[in-house]
PDB file of N, CA and C in Angstrom:
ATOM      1  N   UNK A   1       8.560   7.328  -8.279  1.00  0.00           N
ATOM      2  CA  UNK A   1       8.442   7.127  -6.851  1.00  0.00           C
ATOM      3  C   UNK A   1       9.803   7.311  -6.201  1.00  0.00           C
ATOM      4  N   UNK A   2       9.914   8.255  -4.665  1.00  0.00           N
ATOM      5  CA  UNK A   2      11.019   8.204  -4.251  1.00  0.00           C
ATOM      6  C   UNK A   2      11.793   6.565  -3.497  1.00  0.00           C
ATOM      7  N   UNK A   3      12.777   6.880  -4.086  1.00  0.00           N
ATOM      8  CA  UNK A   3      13.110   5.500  -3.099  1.00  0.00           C
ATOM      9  C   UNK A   3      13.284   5.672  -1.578  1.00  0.00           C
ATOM     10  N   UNK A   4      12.901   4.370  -0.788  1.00  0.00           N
ATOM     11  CA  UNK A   4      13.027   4.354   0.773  1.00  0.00           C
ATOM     12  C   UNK A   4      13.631   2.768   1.157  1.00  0.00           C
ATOM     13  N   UNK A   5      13.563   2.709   1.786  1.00  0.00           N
ATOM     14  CA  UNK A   5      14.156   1.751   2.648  1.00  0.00           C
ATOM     15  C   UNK A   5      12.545   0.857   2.990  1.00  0.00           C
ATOM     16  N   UNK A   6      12.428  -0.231   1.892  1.00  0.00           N
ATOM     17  CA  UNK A   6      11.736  -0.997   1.786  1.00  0.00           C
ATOM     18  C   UNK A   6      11.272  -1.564   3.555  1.00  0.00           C
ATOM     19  N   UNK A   7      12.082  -1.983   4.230  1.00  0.00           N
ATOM     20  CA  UNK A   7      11.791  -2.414   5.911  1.00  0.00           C
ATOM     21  C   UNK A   7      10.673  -1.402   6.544  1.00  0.00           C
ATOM     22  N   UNK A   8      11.256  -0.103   6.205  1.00  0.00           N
ATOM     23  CA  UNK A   8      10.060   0.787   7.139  1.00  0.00           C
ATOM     24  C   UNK A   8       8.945   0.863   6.788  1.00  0.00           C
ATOM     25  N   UNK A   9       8.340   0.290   5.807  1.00  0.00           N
ATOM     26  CA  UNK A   9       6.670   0.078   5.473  1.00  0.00           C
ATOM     27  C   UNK A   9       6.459  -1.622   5.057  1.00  0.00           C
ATOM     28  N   UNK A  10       7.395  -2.510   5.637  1.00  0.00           N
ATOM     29  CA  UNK A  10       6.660  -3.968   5.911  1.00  0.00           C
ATOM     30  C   UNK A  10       5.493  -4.464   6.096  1.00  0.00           C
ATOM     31  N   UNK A  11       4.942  -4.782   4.912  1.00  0.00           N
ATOM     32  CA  UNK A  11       3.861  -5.555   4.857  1.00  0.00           C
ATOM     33  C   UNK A  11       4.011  -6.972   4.750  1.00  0.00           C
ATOM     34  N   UNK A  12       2.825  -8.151   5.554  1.00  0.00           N
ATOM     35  CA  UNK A  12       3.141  -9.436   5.289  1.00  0.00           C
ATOM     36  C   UNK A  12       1.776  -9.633   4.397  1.00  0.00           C
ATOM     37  N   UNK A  13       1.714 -10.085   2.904  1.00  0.00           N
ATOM     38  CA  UNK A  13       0.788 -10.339   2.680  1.00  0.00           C
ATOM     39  C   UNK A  13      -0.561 -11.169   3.449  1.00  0.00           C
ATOM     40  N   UNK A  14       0.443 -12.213   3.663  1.00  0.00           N
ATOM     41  CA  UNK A  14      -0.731 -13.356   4.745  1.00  0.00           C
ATOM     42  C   UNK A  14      -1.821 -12.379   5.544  1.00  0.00           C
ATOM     43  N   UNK A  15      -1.153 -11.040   6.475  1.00  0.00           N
ATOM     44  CA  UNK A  15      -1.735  -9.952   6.980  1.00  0.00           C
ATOM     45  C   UNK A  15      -3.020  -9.318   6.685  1.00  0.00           C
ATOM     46  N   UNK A  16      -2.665  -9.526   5.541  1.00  0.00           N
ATOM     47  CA  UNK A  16      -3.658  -8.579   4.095  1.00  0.00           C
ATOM     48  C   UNK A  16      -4.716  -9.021   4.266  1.00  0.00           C
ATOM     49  N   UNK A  17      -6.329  -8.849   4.390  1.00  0.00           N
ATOM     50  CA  UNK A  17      -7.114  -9.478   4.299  1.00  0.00           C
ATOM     51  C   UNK A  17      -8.039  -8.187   3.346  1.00  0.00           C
ATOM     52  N   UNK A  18      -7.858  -8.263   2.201  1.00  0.00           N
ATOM     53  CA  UNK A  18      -8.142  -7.444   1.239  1.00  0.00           C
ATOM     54  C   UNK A  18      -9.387  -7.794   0.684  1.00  0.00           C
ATOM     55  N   UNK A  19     -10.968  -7.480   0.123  1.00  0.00           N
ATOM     56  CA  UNK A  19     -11.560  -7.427  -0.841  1.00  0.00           C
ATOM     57  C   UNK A  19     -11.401  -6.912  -2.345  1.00  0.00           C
ATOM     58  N   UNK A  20     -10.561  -7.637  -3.077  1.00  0.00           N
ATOM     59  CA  UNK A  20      -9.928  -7.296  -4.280  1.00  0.00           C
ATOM     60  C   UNK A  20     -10.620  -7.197  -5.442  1.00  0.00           C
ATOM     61  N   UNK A  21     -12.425  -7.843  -5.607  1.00  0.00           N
ATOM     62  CA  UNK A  21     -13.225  -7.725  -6.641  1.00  0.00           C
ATOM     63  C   UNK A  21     -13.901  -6.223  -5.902  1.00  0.00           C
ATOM     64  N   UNK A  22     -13.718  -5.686  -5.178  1.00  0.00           N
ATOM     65  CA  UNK A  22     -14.328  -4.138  -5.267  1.00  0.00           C
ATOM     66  C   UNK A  22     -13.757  -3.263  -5.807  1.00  0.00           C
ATOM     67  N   UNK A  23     -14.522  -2.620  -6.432  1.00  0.00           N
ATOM     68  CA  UNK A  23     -13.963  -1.476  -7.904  1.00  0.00           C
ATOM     69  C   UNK A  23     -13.318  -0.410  -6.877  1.00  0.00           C
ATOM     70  N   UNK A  24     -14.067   0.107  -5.867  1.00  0.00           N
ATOM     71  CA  UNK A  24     -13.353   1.280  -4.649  1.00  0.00           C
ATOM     72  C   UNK A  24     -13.138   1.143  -3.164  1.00  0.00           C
ATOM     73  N   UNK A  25     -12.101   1.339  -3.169  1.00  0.00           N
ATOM     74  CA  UNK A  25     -12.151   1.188  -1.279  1.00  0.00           C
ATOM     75  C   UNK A  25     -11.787   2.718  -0.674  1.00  0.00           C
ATOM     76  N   UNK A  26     -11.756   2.474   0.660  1.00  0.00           N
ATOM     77  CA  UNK A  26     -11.512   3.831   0.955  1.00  0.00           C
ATOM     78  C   UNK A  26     -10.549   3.198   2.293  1.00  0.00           C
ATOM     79  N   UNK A  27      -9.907   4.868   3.075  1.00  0.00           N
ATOM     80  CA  UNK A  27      -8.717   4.256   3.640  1.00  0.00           C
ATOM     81  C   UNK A  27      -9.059   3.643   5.126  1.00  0.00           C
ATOM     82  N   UNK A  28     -10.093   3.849   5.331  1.00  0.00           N
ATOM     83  CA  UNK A  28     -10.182   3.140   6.761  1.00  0.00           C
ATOM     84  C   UNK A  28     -10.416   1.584   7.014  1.00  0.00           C
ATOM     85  N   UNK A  29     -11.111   1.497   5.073  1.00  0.00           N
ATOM     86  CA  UNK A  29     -10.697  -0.423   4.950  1.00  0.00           C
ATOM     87  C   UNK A  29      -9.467  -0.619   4.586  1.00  0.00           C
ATOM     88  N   UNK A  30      -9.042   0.242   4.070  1.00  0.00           N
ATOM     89  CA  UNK A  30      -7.217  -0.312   4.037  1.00  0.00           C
ATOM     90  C   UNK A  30      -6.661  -0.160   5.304  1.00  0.00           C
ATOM     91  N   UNK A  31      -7.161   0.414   6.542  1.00  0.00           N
ATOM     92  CA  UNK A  31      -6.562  -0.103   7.719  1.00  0.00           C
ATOM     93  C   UNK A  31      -6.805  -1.127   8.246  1.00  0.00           C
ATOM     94  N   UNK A  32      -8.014  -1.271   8.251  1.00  0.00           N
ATOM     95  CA  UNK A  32      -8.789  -2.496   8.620  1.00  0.00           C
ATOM     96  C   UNK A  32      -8.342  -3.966   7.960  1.00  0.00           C
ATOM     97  N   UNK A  33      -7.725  -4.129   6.684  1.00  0.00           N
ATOM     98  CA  UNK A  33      -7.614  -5.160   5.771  1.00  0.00           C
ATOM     99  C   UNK A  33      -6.068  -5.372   6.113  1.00  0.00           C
ATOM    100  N   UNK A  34      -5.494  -4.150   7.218  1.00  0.00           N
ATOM    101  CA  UNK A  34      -4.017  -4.578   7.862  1.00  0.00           C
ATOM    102  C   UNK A  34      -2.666  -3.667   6.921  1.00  0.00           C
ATOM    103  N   UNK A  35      -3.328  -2.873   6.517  1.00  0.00           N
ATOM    104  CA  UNK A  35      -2.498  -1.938   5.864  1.00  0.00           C
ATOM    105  C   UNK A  35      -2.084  -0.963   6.618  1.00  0.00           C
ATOM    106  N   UNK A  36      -0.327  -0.770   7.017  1.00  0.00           N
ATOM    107  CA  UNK A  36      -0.263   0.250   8.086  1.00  0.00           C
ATOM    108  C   UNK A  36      -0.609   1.538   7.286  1.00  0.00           C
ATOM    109  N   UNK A  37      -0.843   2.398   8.080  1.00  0.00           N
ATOM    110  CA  UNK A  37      -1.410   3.995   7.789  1.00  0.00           C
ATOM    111  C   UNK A  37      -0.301   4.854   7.004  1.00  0.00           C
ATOM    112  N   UNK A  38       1.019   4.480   7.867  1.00  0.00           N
ATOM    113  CA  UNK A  38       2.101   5.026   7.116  1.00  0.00           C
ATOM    114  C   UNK A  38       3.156   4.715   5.956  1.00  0.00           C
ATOM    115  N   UNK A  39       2.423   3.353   5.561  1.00  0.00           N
ATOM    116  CA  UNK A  39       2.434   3.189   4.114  1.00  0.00           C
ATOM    117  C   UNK A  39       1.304   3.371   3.322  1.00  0.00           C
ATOM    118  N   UNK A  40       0.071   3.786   3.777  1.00  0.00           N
ATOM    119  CA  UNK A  40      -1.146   4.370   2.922  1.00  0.00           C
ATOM    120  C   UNK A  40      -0.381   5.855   2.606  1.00  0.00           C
ATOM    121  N   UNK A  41      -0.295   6.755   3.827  1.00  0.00           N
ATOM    122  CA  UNK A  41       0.036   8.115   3.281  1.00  0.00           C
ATOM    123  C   UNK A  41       1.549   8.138   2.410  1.00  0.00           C
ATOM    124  N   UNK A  42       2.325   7.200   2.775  1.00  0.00           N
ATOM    125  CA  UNK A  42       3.225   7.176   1.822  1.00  0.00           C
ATOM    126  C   UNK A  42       3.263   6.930   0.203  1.00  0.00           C
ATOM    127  N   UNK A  43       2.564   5.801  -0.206  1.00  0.00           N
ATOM    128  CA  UNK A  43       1.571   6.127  -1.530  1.00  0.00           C
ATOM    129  C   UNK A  43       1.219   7.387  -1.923  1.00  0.00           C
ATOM    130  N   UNK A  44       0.358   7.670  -1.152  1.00  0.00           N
ATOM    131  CA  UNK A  44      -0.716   9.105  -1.625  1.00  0.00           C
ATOM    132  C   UNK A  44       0.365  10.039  -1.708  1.00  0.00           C
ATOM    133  N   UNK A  45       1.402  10.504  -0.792  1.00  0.00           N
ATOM    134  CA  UNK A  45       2.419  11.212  -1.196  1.00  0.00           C
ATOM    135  C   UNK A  45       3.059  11.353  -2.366  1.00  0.00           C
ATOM    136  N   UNK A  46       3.996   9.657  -2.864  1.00  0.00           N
ATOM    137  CA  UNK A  46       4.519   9.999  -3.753  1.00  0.00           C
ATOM    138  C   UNK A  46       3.300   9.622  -4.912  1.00  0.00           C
ATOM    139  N   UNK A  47       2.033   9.690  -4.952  1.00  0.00           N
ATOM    140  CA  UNK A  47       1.291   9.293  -6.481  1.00  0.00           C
ATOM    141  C   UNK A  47       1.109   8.162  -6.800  1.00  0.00           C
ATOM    142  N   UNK A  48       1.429   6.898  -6.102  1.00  0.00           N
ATOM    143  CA  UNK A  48       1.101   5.959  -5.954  1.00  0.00           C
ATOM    144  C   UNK A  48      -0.325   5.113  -6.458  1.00  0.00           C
ATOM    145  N   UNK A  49      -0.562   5.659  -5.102  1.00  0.00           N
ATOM    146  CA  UNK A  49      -2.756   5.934  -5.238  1.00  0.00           C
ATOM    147  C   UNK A  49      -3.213   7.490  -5.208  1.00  0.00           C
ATOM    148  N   UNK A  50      -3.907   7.565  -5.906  1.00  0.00           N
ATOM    149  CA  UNK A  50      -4.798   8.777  -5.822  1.00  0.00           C
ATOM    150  C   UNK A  50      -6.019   8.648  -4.985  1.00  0.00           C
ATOM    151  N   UNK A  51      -5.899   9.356  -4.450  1.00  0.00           N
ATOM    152  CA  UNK A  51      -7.443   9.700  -3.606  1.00  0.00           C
ATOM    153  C   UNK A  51      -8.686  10.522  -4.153  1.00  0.00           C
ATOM    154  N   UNK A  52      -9.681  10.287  -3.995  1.00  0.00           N
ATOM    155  CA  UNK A  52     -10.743  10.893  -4.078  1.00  0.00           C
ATOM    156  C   UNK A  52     -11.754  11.039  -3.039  1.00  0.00           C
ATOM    157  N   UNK A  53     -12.552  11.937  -2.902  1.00  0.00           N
ATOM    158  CA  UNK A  53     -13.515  11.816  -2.288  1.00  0.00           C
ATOM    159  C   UNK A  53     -15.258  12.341  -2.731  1.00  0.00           C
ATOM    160  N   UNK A  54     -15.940  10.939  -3.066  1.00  0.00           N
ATOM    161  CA  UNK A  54     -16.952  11.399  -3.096  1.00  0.00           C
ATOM    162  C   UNK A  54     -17.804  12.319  -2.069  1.00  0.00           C
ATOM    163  N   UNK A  55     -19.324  12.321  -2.051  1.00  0.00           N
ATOM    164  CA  UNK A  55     -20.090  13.148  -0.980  1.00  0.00           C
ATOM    165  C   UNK A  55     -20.048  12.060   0.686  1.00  0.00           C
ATOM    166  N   UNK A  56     -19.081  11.706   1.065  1.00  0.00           N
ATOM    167  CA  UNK A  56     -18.826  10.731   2.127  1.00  0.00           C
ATOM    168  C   UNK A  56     -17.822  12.085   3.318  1.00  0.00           C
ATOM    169  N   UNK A  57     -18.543  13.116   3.364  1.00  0.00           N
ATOM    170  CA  UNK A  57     -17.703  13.697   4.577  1.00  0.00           C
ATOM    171  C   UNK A  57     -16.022  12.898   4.033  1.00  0.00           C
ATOM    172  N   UNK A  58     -15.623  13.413   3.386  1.00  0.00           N
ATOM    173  CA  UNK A  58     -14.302  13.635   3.072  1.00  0.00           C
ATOM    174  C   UNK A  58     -13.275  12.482   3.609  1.00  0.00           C
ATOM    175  N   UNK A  59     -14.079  11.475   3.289  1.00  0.00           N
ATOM    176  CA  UNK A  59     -13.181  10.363   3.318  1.00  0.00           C
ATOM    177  C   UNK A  59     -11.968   9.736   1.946  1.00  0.00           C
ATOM    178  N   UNK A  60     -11.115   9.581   1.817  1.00  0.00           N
ATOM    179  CA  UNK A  60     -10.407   9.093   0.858  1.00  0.00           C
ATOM    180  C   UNK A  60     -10.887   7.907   0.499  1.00  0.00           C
ATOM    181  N   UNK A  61     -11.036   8.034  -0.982  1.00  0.00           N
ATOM    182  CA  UNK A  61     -11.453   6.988  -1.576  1.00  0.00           C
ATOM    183  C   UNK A  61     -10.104   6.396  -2.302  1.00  0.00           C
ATOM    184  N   UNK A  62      -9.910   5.629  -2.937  1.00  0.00           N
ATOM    185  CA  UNK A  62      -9.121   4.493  -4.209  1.00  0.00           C
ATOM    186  C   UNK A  62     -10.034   3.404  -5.148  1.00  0.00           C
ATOM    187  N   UNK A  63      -9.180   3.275  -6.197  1.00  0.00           N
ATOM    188  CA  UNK A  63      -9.560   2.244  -6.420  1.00  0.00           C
ATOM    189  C   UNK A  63      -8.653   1.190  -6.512  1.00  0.00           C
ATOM    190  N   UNK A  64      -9.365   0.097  -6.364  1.00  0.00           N
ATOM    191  CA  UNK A  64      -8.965  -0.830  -5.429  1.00  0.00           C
ATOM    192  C   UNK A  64      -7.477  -1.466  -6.652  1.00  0.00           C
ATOM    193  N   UNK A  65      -7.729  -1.176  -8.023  1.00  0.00           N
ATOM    194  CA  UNK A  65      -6.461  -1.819  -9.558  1.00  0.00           C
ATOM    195  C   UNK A  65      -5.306  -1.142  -8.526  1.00  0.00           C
ATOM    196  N   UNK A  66      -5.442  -0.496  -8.213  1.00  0.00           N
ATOM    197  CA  UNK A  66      -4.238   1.080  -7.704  1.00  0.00           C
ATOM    198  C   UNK A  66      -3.775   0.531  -6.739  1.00  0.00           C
ATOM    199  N   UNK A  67      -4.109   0.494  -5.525  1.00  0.00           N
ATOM    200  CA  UNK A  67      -3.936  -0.469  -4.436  1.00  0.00           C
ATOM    201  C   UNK A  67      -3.158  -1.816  -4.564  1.00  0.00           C
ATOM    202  N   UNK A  68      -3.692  -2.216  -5.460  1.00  0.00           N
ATOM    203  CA  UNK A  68      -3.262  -3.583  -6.035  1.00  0.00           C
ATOM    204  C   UNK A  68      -1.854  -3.492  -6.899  1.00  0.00           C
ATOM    205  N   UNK A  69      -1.523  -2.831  -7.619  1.00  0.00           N
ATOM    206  CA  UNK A  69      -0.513  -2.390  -8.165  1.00  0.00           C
ATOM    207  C   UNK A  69       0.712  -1.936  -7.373  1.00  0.00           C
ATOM    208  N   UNK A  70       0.055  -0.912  -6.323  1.00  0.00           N
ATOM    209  CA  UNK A  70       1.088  -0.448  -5.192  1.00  0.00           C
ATOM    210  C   UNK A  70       1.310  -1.771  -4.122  1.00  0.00           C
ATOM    211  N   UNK A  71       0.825  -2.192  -3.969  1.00  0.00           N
ATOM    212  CA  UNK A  71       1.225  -3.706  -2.920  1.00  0.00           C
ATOM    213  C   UNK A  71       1.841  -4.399  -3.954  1.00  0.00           C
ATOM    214  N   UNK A  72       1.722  -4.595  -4.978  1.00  0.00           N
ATOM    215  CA  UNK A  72       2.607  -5.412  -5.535  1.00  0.00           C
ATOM    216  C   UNK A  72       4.273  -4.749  -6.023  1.00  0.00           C
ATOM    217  N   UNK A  73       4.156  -3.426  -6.269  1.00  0.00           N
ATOM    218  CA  UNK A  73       5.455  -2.555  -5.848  1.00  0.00           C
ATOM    219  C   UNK A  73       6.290  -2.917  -4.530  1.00  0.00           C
ATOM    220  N   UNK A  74       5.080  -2.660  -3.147  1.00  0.00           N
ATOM    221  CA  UNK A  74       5.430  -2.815  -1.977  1.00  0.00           C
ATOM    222  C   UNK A  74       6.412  -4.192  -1.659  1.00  0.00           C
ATOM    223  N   UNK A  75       5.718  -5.394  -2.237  1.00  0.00           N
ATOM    224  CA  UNK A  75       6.464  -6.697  -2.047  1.00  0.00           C
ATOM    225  C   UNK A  75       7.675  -6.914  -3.002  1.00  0.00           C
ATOM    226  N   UNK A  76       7.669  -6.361  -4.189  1.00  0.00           N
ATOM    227  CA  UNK A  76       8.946  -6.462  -5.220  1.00  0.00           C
ATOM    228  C   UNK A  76      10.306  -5.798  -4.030  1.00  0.00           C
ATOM    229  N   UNK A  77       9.875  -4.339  -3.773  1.00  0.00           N
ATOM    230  CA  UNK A  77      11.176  -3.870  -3.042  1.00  0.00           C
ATOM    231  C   UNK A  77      11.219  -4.464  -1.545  1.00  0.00           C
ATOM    232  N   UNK A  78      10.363  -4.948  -1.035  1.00  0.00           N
ATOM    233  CA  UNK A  78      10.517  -5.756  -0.242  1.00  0.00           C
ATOM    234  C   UNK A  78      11.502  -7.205  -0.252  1.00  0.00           C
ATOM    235  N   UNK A  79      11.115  -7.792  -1.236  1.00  0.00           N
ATOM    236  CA  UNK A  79      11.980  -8.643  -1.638  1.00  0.00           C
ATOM    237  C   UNK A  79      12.922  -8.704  -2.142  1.00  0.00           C
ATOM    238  N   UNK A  80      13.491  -7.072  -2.912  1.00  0.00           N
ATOM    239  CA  UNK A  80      14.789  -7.000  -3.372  1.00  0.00           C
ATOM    240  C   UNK A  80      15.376  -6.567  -2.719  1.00  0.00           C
ATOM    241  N   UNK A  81      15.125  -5.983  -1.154  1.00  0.00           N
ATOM    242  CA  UNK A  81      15.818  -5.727   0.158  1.00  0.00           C
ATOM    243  C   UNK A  81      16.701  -6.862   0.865  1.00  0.00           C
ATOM    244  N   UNK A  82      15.282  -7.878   1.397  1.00  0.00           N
ATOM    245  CA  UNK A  82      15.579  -9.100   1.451  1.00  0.00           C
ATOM    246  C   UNK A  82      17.316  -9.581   1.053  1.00  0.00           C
ATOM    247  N   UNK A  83      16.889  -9.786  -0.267  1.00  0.00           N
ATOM    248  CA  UNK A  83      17.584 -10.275  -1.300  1.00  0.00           C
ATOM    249  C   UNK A  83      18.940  -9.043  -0.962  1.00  0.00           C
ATOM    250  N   UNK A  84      19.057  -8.220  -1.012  1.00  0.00           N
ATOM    251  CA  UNK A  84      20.146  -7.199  -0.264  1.00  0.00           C
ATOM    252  C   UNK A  84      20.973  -7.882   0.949  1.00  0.00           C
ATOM    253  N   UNK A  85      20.028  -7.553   1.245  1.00  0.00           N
ATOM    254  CA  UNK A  85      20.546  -8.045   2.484  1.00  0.00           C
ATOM    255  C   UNK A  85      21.020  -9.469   2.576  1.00  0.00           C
ATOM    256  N   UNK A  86      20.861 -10.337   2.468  1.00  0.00           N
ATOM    257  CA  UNK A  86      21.182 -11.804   2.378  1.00  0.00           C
ATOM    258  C   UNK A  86      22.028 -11.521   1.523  1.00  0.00           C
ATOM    259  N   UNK A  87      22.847 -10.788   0.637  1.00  0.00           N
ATOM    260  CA  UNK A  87      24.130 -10.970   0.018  1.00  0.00           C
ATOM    261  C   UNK A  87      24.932  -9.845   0.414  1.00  0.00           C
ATOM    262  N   UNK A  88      24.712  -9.445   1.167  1.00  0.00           N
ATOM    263  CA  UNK A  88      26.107  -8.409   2.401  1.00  0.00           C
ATOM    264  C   UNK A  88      26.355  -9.185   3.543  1.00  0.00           C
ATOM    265  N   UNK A  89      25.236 -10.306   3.922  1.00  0.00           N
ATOM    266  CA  UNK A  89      25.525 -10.729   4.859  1.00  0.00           C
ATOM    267  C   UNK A  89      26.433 -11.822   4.713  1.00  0.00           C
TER     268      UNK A  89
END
């Protein structure tokens, strides 16, 4: 994964209102569940999540382990930003 600057795709978990026992989601519930858009396509960019699309008019699908894995990426460099930052300051 390329590195970025953890701040520009801030997520607050509390935010999150995720269904995590579903095997697939697709991306318009990851907007809906408070996931900004431009950390969805940022995933899918660098390989993160993979997309699929079943016969659903070409909606992106995931599954939901993937998702789960990448938010938990998302909050590690989040917090080792944090953590950056509070020791320059």
């Amino acid at each position: 994964m390329d590195q970025y600057e953890a701040s520009e795709f801030m997520i607050d978990l509390r935010d999150i209102n995720m269904s995590w026992d579903q095997l697939i989601t697709d991306e318009d519930e990851l907007v809906e569940a408070g996931y900004p858009q431009s950390l969805i396509n940022h995933w899918i960019e660098n390989g993160m999540i993979a997309s699929f699309s079943p016969n659903d008019g070409g909606i992106k699908h995931f599954y939901t382990q993937d998702v789960f894995k990448a938010t938990a990426v998302q909050l590690k460099l989040q917090s080792e930003a944090e953590h950056d930052m509070e020791t320059t300051d």
